[in-house]
N, C-alpha and C. Protein backbone atom coordinates (compact mmCIF):
# COMPACT_ATOMS: atom_id res chain seq x y z
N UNK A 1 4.58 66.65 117.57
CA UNK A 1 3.80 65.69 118.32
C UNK A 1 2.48 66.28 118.80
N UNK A 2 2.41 67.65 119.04
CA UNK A 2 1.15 68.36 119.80
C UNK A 2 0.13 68.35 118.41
N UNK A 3 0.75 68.18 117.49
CA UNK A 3 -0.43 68.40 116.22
C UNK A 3 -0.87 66.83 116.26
N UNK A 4 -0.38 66.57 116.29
CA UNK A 4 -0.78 64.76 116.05
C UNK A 4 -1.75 64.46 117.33
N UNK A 5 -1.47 64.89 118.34
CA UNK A 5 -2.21 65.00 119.73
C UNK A 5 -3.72 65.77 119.98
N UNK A 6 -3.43 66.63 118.99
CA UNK A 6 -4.64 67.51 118.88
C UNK A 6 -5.69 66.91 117.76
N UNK A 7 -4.99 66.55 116.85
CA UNK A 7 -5.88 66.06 115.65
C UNK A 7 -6.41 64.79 116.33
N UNK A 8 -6.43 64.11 116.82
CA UNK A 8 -6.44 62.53 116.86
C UNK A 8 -7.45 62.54 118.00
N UNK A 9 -7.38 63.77 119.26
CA UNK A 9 -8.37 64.23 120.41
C UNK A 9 -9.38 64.63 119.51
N UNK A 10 -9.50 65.41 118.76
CA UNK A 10 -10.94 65.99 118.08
C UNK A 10 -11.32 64.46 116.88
N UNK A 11 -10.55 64.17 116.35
CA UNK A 11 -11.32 63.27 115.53
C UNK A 11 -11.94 61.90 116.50
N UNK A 12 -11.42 61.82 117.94
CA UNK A 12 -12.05 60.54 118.77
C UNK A 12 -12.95 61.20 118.74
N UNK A 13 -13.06 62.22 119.73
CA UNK A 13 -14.53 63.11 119.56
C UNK A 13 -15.60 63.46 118.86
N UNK A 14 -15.13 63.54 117.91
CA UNK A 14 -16.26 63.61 116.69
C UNK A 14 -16.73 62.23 116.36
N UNK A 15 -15.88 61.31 116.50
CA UNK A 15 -16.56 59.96 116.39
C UNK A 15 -17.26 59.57 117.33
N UNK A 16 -17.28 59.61 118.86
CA UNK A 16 -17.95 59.71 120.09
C UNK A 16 -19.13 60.40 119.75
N UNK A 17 -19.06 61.80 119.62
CA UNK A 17 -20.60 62.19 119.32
C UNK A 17 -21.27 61.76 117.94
N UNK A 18 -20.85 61.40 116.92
CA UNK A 18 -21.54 60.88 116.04
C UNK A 18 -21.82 59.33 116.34
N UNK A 19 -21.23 58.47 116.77
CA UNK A 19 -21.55 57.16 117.58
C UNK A 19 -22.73 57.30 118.64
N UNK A 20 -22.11 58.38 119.63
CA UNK A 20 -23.21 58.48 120.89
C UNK A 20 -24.08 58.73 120.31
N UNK A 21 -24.59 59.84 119.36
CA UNK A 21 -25.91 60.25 118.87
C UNK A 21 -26.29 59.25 118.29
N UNK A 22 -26.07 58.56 117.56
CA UNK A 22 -27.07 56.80 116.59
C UNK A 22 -27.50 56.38 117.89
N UNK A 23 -26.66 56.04 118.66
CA UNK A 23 -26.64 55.16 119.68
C UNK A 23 -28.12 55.45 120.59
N UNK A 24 -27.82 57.01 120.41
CA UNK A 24 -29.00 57.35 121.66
C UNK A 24 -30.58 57.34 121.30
N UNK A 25 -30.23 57.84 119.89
CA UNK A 25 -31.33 57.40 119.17
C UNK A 25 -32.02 56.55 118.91
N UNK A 26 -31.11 55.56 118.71
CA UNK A 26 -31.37 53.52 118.58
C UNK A 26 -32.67 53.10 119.99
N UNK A 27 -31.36 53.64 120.99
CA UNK A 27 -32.20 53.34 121.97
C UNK A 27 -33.39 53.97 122.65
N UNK A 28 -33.66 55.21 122.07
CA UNK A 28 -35.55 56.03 122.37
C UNK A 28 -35.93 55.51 121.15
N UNK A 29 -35.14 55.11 120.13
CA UNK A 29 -36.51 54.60 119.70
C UNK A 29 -36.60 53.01 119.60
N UNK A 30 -36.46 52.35 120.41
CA UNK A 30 -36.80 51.18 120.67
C UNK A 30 -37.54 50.77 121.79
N UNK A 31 -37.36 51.92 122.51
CA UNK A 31 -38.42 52.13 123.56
C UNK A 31 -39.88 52.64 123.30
N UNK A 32 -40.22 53.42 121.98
CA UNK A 32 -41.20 53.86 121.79
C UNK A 32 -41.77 52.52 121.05
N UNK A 33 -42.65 51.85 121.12
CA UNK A 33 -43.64 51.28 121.46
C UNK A 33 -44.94 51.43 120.91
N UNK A 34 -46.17 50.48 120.37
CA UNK A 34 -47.67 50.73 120.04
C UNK A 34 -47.94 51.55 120.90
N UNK A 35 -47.47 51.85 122.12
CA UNK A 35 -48.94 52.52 122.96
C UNK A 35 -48.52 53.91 123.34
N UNK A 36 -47.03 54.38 122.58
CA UNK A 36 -46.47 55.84 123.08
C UNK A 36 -47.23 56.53 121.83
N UNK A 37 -47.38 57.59 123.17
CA UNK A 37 -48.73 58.88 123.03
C UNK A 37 -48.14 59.48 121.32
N UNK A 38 -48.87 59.84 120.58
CA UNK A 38 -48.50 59.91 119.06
C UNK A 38 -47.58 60.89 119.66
N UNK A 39 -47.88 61.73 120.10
CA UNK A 39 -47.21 63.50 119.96
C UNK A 39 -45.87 62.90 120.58
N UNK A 40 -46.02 62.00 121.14
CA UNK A 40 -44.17 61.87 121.69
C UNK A 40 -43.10 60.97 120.45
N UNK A 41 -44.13 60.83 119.44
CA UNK A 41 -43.57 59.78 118.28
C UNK A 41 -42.89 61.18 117.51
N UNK A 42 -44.16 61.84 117.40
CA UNK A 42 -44.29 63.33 116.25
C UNK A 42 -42.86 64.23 117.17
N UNK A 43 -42.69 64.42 118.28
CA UNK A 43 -41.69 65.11 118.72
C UNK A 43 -40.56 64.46 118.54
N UNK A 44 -40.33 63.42 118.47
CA UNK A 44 -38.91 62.64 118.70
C UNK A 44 -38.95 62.66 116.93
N UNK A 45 -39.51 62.34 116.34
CA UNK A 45 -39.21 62.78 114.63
C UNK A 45 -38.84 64.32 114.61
N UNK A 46 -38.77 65.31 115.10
CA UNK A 46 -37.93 66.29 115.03
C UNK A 46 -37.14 66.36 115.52
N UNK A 47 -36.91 66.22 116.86
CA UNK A 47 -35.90 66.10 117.59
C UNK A 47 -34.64 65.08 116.39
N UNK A 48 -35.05 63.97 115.93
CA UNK A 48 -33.92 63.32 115.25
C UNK A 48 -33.83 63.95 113.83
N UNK A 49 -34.29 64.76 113.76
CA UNK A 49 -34.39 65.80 112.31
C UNK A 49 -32.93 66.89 112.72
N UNK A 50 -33.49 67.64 114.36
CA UNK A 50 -32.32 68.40 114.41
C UNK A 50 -30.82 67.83 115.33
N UNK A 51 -30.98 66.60 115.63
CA UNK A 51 -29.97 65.74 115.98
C UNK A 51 -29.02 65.54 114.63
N UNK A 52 -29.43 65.34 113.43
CA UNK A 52 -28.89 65.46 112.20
C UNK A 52 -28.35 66.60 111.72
N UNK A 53 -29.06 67.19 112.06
CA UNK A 53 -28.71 68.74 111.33
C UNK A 53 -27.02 69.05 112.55
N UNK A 54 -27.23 69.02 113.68
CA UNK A 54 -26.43 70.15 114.97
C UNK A 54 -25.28 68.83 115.08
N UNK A 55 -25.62 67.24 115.43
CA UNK A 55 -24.55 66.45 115.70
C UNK A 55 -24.16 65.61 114.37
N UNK A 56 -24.93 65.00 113.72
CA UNK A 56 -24.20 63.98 112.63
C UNK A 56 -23.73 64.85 111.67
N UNK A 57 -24.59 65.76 111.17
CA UNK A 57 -23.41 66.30 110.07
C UNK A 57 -22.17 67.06 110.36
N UNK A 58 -22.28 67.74 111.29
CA UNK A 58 -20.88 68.59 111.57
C UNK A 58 -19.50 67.99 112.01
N UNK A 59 -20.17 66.81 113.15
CA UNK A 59 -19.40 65.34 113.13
C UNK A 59 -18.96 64.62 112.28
N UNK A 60 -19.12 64.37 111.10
CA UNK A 60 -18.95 63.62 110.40
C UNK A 60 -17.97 64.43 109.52
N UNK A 61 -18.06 65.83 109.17
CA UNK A 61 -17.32 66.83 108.62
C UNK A 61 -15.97 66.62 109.30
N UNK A 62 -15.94 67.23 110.53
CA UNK A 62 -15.05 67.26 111.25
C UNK A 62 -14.03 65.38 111.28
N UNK A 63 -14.61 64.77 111.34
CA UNK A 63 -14.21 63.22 111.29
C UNK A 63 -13.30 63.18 110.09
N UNK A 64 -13.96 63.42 109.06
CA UNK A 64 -13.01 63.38 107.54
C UNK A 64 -12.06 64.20 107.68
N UNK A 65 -12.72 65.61 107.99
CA UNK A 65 -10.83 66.70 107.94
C UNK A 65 -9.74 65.91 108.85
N UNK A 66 -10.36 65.45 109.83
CA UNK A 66 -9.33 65.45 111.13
C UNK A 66 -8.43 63.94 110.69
N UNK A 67 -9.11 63.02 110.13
CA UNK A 67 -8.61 61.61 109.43
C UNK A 67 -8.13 61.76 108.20
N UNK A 68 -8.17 62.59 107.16
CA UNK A 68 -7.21 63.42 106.47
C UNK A 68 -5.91 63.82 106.95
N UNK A 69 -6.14 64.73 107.38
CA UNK A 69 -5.23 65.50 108.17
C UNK A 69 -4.24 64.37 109.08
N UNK A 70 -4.56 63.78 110.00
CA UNK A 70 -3.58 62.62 110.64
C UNK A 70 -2.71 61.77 109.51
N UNK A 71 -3.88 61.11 108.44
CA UNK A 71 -3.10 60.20 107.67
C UNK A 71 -1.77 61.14 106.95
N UNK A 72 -2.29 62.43 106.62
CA UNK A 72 -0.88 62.96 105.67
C UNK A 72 0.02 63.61 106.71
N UNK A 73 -0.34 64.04 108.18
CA UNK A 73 0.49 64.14 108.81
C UNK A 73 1.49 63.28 109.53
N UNK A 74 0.83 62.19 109.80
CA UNK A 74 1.56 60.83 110.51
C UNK A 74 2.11 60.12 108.95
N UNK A 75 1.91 60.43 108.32
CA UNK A 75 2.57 59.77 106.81
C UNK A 75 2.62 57.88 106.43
N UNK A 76 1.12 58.04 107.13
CA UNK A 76 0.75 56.45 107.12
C UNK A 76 0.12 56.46 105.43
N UNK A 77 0.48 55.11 105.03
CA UNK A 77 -0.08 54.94 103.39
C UNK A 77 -1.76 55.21 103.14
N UNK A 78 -1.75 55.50 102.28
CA UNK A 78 -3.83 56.19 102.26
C UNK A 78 -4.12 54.37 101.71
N UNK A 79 -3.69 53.41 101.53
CA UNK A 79 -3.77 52.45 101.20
C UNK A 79 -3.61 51.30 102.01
N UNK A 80 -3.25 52.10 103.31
CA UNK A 80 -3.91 50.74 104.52
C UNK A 80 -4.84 50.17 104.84
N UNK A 81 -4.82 48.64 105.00
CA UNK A 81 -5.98 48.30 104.93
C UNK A 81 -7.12 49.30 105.98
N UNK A 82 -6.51 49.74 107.46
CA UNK A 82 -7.36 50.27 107.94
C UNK A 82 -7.76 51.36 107.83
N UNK A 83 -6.71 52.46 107.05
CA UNK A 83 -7.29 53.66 106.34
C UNK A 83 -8.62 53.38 105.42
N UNK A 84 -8.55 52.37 104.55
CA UNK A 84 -9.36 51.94 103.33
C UNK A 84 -10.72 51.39 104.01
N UNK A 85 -10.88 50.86 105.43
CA UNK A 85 -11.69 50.63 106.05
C UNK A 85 -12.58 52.06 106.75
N UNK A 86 -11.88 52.57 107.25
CA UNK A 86 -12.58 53.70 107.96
C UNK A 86 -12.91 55.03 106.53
N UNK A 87 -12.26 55.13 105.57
CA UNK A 87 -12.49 55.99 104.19
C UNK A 87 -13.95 55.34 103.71
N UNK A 88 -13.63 53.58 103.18
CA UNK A 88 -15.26 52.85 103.13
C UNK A 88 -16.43 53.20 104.19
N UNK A 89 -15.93 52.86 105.19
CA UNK A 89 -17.05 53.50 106.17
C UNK A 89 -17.69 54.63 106.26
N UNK A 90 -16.76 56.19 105.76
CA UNK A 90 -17.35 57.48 105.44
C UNK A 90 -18.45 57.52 103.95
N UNK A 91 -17.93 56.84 103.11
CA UNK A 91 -18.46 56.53 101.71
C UNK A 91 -20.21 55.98 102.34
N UNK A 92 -19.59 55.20 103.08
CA UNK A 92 -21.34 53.92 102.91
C UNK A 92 -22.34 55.48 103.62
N UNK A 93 -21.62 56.24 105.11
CA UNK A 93 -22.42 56.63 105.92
C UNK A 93 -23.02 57.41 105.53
N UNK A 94 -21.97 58.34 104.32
CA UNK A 94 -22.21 59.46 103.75
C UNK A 94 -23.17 59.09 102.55
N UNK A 95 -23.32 58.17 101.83
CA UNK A 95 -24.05 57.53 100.53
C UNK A 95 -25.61 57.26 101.17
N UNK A 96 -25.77 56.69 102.67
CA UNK A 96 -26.79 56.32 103.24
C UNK A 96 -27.70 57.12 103.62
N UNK A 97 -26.51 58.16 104.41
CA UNK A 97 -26.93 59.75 104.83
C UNK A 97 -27.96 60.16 103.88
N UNK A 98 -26.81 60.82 102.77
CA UNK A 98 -27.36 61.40 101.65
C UNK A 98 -28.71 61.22 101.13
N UNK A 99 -28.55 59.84 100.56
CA UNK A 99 -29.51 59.09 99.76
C UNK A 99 -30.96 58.92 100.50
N UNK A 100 -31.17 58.48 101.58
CA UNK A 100 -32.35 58.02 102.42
C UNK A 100 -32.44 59.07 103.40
N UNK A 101 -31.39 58.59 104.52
CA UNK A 101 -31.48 59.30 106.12
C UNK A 101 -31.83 60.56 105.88
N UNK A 102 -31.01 61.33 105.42
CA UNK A 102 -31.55 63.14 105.24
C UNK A 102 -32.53 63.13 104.80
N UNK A 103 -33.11 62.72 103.82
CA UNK A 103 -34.11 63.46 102.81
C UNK A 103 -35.35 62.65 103.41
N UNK A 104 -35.61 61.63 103.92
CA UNK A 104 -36.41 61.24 105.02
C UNK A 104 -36.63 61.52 105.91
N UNK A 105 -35.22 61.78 106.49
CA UNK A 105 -35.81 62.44 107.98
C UNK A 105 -36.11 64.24 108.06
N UNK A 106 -36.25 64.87 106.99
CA UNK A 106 -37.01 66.11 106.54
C UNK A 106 -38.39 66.09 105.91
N UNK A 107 -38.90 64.71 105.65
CA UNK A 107 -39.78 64.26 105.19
C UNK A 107 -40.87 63.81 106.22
N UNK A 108 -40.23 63.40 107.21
CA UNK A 108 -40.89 62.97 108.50
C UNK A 108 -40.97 64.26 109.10
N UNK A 109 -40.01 64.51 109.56
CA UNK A 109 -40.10 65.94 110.24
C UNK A 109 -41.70 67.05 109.59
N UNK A 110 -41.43 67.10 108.37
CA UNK A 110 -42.43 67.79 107.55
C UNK A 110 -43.73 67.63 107.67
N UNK A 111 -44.13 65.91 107.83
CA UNK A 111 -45.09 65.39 108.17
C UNK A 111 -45.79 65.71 109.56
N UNK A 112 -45.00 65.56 110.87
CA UNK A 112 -44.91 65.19 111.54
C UNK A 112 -45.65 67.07 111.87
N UNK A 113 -45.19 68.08 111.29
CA UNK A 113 -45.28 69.32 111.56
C UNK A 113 -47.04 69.34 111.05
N UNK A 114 -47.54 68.83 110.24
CA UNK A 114 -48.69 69.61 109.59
C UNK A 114 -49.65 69.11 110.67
N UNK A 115 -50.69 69.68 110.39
CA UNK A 115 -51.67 69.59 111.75
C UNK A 115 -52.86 68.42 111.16
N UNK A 116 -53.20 67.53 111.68
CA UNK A 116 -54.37 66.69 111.24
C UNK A 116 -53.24 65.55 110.52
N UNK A 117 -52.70 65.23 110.63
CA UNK A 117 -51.74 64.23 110.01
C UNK A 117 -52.05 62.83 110.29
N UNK A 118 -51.81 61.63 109.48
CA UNK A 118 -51.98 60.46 110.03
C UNK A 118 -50.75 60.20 111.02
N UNK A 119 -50.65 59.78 112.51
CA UNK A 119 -49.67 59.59 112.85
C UNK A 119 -48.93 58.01 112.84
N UNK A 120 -49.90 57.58 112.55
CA UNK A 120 -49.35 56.02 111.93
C UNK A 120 -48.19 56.13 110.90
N UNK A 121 -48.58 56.99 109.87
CA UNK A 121 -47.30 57.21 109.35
C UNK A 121 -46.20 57.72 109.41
N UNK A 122 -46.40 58.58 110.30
CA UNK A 122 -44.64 59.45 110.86
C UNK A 122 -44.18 57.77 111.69
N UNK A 123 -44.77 57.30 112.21
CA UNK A 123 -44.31 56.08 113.12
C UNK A 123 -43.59 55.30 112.35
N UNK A 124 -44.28 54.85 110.79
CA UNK A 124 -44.15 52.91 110.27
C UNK A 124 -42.58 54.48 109.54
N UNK A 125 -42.92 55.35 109.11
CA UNK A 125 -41.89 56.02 108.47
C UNK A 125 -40.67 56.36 109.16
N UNK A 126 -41.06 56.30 110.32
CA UNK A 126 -39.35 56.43 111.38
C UNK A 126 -38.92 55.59 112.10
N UNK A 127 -39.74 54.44 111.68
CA UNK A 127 -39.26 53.06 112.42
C UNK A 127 -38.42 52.84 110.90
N UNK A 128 -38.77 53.20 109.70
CA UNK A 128 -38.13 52.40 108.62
C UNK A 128 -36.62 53.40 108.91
N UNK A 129 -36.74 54.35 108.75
CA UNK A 129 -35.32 55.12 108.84
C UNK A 129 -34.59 54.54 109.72
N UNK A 130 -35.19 54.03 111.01
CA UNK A 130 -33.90 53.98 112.13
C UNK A 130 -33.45 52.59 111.47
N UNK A 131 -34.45 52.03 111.43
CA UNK A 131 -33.80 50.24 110.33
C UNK A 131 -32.56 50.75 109.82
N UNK A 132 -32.65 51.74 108.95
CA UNK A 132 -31.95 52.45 107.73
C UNK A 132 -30.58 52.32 108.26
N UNK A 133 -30.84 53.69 109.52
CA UNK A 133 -30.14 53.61 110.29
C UNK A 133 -29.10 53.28 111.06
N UNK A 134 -29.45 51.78 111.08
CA UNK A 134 -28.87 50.78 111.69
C UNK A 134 -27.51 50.63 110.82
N UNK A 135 -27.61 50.43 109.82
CA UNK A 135 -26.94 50.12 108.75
C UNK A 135 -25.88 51.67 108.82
N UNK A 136 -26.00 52.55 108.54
CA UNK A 136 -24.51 53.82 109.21
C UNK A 136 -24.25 53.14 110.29
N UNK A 137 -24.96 52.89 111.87
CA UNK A 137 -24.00 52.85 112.51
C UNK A 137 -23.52 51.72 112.85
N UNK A 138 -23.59 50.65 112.25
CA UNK A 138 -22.68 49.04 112.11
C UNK A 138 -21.44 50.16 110.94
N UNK A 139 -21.58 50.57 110.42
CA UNK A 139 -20.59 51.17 109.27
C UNK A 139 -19.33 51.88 110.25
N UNK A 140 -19.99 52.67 111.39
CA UNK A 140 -19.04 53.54 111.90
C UNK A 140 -18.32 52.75 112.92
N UNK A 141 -19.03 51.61 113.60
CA UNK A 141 -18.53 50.97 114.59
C UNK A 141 -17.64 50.09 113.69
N UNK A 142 -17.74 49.42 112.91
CA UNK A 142 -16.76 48.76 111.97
C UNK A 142 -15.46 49.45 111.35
N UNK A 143 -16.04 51.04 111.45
CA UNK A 143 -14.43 51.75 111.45
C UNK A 143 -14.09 52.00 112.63
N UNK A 144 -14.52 51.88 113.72
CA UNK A 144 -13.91 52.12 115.17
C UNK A 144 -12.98 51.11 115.26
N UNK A 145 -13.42 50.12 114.94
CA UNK A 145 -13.00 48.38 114.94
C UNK A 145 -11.51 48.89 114.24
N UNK A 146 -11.66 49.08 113.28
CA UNK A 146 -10.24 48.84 112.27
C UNK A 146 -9.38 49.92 112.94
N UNK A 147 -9.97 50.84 113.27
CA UNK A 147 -8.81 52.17 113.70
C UNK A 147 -8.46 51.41 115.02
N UNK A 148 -8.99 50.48 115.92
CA UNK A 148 -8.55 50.01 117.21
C UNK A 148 -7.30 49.11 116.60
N UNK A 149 -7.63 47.99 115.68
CA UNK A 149 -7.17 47.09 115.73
C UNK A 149 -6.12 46.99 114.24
N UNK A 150 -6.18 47.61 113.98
CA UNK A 150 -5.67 48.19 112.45
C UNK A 150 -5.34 47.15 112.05
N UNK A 151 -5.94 46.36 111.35
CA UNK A 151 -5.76 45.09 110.23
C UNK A 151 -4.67 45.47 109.28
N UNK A 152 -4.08 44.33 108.68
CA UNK A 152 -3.13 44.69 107.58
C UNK A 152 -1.93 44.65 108.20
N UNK A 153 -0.79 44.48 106.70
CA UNK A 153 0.39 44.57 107.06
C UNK A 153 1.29 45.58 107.95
């Protein structure tokens, strides 16, 4: 029972900080605004460069081992609907991650570093990511959903 107790404490957790972090993000940058000072646009594009790097990816690591690990330890079917929901949900976050979020938000970051830069574009470019964005974390909250409410037989 203490393994099942332990796994299930770190994988809420890891979902908490990978949730809290979108979340916190969502909301500075919806606050930033036409009239915030560029350099606070240009700082918060790194800052969510190493918010990626230190909380979403290691989180998200940790999320899969630990939801692994429960399903073959609790010996629930890998074919529940709500297993198959929260597994889809790693697929989309990790496909979204991959594909756009990372390699953009090193792209911004990059930008954002050189000196004489247009800052209009680190802006229209990290307003499009968090859009992006949006889309992982409806993905993760939709597996919060199913692990609460576990659909299916």
């Amino acid at each position: 029972m203490l393994t099942n107790e332990l796994l299930l404490t770190v994988h809420i957790l890891a979902v908490a900080i990978w949730i809290g972090a979108a979340m916190a993000l969502q909301v500075i940058a919806v606050r930033m605004g036409p009239s915030t000072h560029d350099a606070v646009v240009d700082r918060f594009a790194l800052d969510a460069e190493v918010i990626g790097k230190v909380l979403f990816a290691p989180a998200s690591v940790v999320v899969l081992i630990t939801g692994v690990a429960l399903v073959a330890h609790e010996h629930i079917r890998w074919t529940s609907e709500w297993i198959l929901v929260g597994f889809g949900a790693l697929v989309v976050t990790g496909a979204v991650g991959g594909a756009f979020l990372i390699p953009e938000g090193r792209r911004i970051a990059e930008l954002a570093r050189e000196p004489g830069h247009d800052p209009a574009v680190v802006r229209d470019r990290a307003r499009r990511r968090l859009l992006v964005a949006r889309v992982d974390l409806l993905a993760l909250i939709v597996a919060v959903a199913a692990m609460i409410f576990r659909p299916g037989p």
